[in-house]
Protein backbone atom coordinates (compact mmCIF):
# COMPACT_ATOMS: atom_id res chain seq x y z
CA UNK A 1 64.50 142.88 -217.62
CA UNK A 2 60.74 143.91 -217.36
CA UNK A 3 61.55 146.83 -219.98
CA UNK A 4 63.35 144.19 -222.05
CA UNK A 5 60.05 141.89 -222.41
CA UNK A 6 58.10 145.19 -222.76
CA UNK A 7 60.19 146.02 -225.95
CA UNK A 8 60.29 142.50 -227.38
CA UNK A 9 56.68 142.24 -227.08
CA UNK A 10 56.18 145.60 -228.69
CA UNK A 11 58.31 144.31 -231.34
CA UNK A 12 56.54 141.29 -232.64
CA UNK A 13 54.65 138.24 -231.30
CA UNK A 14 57.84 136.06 -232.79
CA UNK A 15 59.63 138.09 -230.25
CA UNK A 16 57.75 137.33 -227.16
CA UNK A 17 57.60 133.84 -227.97
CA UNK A 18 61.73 133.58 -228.76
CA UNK A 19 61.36 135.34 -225.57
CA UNK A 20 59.25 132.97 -223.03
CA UNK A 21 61.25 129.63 -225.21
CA UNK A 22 64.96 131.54 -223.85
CA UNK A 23 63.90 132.49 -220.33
CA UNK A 24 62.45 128.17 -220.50
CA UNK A 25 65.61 126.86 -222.11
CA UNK A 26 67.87 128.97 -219.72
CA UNK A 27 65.76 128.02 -216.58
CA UNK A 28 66.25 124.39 -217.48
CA UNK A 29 70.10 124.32 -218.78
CA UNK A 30 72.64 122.44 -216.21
CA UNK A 31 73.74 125.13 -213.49
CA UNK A 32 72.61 127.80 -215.32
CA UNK A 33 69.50 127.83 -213.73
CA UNK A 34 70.34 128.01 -210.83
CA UNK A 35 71.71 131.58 -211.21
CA UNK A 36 68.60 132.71 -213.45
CA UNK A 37 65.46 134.16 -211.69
CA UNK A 38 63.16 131.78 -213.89
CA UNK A 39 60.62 132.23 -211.79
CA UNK A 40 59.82 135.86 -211.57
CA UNK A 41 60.78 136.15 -215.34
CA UNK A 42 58.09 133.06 -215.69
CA UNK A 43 55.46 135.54 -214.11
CA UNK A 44 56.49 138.25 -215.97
CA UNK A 45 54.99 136.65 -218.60
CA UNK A 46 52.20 134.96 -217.11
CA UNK A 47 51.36 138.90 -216.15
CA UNK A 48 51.42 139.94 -219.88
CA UNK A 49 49.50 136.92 -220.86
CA UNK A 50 46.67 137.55 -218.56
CA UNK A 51 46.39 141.35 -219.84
CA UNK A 52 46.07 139.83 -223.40
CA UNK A 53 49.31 141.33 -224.65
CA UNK A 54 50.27 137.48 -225.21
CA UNK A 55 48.68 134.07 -226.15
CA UNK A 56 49.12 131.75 -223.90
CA UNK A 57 48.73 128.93 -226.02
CA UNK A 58 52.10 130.12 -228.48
CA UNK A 59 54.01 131.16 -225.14
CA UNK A 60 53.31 127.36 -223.66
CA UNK A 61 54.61 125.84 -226.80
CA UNK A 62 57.37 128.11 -226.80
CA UNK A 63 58.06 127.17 -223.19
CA UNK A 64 57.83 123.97 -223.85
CA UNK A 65 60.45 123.36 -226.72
CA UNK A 66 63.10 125.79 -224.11
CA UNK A 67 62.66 123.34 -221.68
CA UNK A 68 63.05 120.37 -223.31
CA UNK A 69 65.94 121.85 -225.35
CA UNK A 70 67.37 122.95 -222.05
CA UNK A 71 67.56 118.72 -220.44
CA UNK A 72 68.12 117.18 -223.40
CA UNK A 73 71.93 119.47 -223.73
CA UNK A 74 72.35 118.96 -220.01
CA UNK A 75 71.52 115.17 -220.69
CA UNK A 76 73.77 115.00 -223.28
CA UNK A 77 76.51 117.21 -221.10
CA UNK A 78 76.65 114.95 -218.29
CA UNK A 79 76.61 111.82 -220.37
CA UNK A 80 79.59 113.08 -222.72
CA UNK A 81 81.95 114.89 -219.94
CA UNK A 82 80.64 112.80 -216.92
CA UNK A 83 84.54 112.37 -215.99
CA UNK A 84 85.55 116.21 -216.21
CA UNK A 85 82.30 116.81 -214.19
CA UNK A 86 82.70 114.74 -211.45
CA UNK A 87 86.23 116.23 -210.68
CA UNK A 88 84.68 120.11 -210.91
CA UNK A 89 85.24 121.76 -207.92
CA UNK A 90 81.49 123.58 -207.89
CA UNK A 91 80.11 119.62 -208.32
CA UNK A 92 82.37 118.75 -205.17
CA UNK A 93 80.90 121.97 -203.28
CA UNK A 94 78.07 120.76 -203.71
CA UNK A 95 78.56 117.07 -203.61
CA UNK A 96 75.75 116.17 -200.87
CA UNK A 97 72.83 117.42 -203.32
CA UNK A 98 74.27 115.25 -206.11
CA UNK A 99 74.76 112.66 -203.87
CA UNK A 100 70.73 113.05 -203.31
CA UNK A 101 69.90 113.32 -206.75
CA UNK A 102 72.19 110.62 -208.04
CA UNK A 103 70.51 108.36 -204.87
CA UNK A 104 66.78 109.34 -206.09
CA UNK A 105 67.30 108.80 -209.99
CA UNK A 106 68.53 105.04 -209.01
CA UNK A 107 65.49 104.43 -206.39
CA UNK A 108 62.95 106.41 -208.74
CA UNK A 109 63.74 107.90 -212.11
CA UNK A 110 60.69 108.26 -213.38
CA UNK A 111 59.01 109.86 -210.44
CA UNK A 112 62.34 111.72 -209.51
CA UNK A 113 62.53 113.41 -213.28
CA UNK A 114 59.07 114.54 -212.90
CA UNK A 115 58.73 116.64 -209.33
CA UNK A 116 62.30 117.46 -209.91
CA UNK A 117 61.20 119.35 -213.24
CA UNK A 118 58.74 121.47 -210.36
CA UNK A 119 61.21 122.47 -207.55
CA UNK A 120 63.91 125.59 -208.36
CA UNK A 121 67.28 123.57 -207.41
CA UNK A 122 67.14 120.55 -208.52
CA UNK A 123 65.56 121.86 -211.67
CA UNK A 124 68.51 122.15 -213.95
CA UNK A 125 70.40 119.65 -212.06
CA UNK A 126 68.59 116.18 -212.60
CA UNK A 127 68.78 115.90 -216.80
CA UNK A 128 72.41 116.47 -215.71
CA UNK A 129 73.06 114.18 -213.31
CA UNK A 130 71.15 111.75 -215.71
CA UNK A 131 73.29 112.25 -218.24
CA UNK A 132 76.40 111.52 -216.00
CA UNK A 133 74.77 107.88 -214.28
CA UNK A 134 74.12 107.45 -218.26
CA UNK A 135 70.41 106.33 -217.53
CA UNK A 136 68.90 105.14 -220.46
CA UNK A 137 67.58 107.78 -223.11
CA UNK A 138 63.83 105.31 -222.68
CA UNK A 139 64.04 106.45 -219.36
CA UNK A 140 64.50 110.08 -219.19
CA UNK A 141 62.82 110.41 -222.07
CA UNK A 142 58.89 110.06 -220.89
CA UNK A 143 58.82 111.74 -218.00
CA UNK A 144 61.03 113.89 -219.23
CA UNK A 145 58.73 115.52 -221.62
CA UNK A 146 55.70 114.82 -219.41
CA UNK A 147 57.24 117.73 -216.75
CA UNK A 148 58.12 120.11 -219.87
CA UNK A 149 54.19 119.96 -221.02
CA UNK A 150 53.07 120.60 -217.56
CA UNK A 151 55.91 123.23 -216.18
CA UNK A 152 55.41 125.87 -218.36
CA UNK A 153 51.71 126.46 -217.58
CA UNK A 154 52.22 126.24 -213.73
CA UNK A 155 54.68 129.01 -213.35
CA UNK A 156 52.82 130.66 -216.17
CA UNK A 157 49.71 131.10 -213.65
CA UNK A 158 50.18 133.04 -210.69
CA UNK A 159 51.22 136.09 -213.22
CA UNK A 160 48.21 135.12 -215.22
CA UNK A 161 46.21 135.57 -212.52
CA UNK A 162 47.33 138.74 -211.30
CA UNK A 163 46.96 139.94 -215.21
CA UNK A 164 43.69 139.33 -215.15
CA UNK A 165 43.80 141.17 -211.85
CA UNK A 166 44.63 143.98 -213.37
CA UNK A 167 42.48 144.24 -216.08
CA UNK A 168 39.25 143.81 -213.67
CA UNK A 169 37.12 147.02 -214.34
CA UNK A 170 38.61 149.96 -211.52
CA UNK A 171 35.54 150.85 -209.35
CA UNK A 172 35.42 150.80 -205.33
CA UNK A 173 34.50 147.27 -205.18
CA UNK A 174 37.25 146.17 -207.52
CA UNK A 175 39.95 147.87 -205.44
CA UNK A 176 38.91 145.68 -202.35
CA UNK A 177 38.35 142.15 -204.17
CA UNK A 178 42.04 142.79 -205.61
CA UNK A 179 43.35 142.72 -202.07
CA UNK A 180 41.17 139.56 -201.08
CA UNK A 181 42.35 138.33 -204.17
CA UNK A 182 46.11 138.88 -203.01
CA UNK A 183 45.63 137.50 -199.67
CA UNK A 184 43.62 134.63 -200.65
CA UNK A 185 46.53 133.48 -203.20
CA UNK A 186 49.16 134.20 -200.14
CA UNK A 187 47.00 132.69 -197.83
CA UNK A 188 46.97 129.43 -200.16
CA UNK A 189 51.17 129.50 -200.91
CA UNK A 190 51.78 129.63 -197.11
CA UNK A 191 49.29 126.80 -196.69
CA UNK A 192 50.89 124.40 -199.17
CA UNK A 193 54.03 125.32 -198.04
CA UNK A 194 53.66 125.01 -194.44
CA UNK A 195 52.24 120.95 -195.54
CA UNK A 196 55.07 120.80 -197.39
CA UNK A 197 57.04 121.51 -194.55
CA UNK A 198 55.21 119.56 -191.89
CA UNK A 199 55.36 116.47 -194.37
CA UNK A 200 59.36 116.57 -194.89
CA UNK A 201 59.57 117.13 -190.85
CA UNK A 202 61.74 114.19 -190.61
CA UNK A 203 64.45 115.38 -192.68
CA UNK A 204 67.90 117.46 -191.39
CA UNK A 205 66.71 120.58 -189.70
CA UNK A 206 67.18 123.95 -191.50
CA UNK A 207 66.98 127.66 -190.71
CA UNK A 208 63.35 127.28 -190.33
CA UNK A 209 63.21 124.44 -188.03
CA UNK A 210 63.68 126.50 -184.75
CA UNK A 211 60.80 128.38 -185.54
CA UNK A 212 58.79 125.63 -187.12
CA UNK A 213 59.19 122.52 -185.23
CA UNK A 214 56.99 119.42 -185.92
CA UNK A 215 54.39 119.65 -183.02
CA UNK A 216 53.96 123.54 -184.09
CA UNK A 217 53.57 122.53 -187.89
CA UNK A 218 51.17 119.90 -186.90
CA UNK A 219 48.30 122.08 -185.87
CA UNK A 220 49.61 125.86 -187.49
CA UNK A 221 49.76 123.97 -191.16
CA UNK A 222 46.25 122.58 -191.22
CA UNK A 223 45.05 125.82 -189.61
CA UNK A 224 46.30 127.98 -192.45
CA UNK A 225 45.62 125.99 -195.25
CA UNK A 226 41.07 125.98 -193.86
CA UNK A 227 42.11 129.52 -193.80
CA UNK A 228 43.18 129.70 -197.07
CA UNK A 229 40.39 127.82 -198.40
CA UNK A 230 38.08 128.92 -196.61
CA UNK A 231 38.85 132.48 -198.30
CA UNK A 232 38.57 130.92 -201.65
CA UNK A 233 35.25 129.48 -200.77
CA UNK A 234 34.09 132.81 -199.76
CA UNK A 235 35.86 134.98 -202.50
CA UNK A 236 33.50 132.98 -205.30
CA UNK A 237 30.63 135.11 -203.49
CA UNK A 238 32.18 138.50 -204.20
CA UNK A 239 30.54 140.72 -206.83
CA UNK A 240 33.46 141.08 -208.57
CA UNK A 241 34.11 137.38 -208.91
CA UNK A 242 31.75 136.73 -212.34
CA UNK A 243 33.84 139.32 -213.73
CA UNK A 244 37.19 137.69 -213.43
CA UNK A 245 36.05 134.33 -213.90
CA UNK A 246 34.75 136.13 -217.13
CA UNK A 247 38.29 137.67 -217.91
CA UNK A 248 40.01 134.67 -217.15
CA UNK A 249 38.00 132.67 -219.00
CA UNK A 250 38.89 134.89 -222.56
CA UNK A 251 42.81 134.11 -221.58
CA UNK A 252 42.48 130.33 -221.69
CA UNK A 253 39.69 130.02 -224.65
């Protein structure tokens, strides 16, 4: 795949962006996604955008149209065969998650359309699901296109950064702030994620729950996320920093 990108890139700028709008529509198309690594494909890019080898403005746009291409067919799929759909055996597998989404979309569409848009399964599910409770197009519509205009850019960024990363000038001190740099950013994606955690510690208990029960989550997540920033806080005092606030900088203007 990475030697795929590398060639369409090396192609044309066209390319690249037909590129970024595919890997967005097929991230976002009913079930699809779920099988498509849209992720680490999305920080593929957001690698060769922070090297320069990409505009980020074009590749956001591009992003943008795939995923709003990519609901608006699974809108129109679930509202056209909601019947055949609802008899599918891989919808009945996986009835209790549709039973979730279908419960959230009544309490909360708007809201429920937009986070949806930011978490990996429920991703290509939701415009879906929309489309088979035939909720009003004025409804999905909005916040429909509100997460497409701000999805693109988020998964867009950790490759950015690490882009930039790379194109930081090699010397001693370089080689060491890249690693701060690294641990910082994992420091900060445990952090969230143990508060994400800690915050849904009511819910059904999961593989993780053994190991991260409430009362441990209630003092290890605030622990690691002053960690976390804490790093940031001191990484802004690194030599090195002025030059990749410089570099980054150049990508976005």
């Amino acid at each position: 795949m990475e030697a795929w990108l590398q060639h369409l890139i090396t192609q044309s700028l066209a390319w690249s962006l037909l590129a970024v709008g595919l890997v967005a529509f097929f991230e976002s198309l009913a079930l699809v996604g779920l099988l498509l690594p849209g992720t680490v494909l999305m920080a593929s890019f957001g690698t060769l955008i922070g090297s320069g080898q990409v505009a980020l403005y074009p590749a956001w746009g591009a992003g943008i149209i795939g995923c709003l291409l990519g609901d608006w067919i699974s809108y129109l799929i679930g509202w056209q065969f909601k019947g055949p759909l609802h008899r599918w055996s891989f919808i009945k597998k996986h009835q209790t998650m549709m039973d979730k989404t279908e419960h959230a979309l009544h309490q909360h569409s708007m809201f429920t359309i937009i986070v949806g848009r930011f978490i990996g399964p429920t991703r290509p599910l939701i415009p879906l699901v929309a489309g088979m409770l035939e909720l009003p197009v004025r409804k999905f519509i909005p916040p429909n296109i509100i997460g497409c205009v701000f999805w693109p850019p988020l998964y867009l960024l950790p490759g950015i950064l690490a882009g930039v990363a790379i194109d930081v000038p090699q010397d001693a001190r370089s080689a060491m702030f890249k690693w701060l740099l690294l641990a910082v950013a994992l420091l900060l994606w445990l952090g969230g994620w143990l508060c994400w955690r800690w915050a849904r510690s009511h819910k059904p208990q999961d593989w993780a729950t053994p190991y991260l029960p409430s009362a441990r989550l209630r003092w290890l997540a605030p622990l690691v996320t002053l960690l976390a920033l804490s790093g940031l806080v001191a990484l802004q005092f690194h030599p090195m920093m002025p030059v990749f606030r410089h570099l980054l900088w150049q990508v976005f203007f």
